[in-house]
Protein backbone atom coordinates (compact mmCIF):
# COMPACT_ATOMS: atom_id res chain seq x y z
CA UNK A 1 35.47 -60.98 35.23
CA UNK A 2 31.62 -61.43 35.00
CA UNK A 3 31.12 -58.41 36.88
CA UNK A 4 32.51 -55.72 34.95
CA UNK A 5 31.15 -57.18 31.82
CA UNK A 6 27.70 -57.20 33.22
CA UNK A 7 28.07 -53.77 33.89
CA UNK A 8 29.27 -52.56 30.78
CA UNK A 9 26.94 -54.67 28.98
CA UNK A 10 23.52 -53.06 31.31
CA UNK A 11 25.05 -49.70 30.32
CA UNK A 12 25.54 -50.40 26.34
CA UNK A 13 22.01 -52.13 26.40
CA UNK A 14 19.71 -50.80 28.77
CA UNK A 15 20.98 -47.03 30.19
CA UNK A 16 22.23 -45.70 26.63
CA UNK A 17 18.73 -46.17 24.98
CA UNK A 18 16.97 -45.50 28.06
CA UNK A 19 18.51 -41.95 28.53
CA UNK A 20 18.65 -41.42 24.79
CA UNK A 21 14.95 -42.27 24.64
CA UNK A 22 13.76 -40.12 27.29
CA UNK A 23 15.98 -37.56 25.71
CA UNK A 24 14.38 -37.49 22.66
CA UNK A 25 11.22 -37.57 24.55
CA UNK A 26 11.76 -34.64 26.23
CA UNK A 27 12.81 -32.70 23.28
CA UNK A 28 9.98 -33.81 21.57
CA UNK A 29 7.83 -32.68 23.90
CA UNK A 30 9.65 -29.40 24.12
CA UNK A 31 9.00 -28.90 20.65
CA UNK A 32 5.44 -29.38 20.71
CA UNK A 33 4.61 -26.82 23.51
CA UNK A 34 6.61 -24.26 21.47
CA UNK A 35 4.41 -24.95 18.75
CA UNK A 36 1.41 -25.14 20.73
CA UNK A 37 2.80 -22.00 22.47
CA UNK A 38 2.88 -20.24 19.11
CA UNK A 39 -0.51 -20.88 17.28
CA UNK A 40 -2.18 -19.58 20.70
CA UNK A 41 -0.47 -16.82 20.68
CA UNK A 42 -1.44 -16.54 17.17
CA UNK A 43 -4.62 -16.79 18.44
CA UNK A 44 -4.43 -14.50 20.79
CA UNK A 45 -3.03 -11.70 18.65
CA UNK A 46 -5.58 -12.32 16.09
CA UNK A 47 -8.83 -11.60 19.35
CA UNK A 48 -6.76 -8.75 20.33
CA UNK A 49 -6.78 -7.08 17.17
CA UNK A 50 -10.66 -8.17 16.28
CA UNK A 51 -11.72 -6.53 19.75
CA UNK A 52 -9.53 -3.47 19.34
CA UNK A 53 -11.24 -2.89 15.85
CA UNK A 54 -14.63 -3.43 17.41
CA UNK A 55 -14.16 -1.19 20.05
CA UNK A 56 -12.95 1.31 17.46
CA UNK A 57 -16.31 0.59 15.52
CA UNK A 58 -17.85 1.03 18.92
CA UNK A 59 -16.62 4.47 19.83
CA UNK A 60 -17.19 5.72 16.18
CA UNK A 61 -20.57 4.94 16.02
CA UNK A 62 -21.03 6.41 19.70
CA UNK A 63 -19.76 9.77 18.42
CA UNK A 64 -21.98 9.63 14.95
CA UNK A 65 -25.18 8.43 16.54
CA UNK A 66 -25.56 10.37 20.16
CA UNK A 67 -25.60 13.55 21.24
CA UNK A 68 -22.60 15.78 22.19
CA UNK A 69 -22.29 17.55 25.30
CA UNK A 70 -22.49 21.09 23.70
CA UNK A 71 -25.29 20.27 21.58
CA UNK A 72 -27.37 19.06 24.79
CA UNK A 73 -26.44 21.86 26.98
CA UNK A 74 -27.90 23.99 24.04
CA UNK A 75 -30.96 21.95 24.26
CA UNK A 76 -30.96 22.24 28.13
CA UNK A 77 -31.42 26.24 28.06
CA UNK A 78 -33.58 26.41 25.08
CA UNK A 79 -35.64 24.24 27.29
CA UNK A 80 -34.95 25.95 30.51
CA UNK A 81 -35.93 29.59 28.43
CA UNK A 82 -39.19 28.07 27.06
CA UNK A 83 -40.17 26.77 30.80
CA UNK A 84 -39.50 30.15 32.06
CA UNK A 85 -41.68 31.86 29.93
CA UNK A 86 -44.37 29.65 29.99
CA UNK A 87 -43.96 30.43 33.71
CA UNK A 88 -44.03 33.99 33.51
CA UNK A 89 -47.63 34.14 31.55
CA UNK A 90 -49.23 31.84 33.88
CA UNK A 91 -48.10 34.02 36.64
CA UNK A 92 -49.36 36.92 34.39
CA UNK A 93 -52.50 35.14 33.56
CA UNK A 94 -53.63 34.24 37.17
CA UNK A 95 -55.44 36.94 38.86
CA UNK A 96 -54.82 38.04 42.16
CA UNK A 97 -56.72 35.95 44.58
């Protein structure tokens, strides 16, 4: 009769709280990766929307502070017109050799 006793006795004992304590170990454990889980993605979030505003700074200040395409092809044939009439009195000015 020792036998079955024994056995019932390791299970009330020693299995119960060893299951129930790796149980709650688990959950707990659980728990705090979801919460770890959560302020990083808190984190995250938060870096995402500080880069997307500095980008957005970024492109603003590209557009105030350089040149447009239209404006520098304007300055491109001004130039290109003042080179070709420098070029035309030089060859106007040089005499014939």
């Amino acid at each position: 009769m020792s036998g079955p006793v024994d056995l019932i006795w390791w299970i009330t004992a020693v299995e119960i709280p060893a299951v129930a304590g790796l149980f709650w170990l688990s959950w707990r454990m659980r728990s705090e990766l979801s919460a770890r889980l959560e302020s990083q993605r808190e984190g995250h979030d938060a870096e995402m929307i500080a880069l997307r505003d500095g980008l957005a700074d970024f492109k603003l200040d590209v557009a105030r502070n350089y040149v447009s395409i239209p404006y520098l092809k304007d300055i491109e044939k001004r130039l290109t017109a003042h080179l070709l009439r420098i070029e035309a009195k030089l060859d106007h000015n040089v005499p014939a050799a």
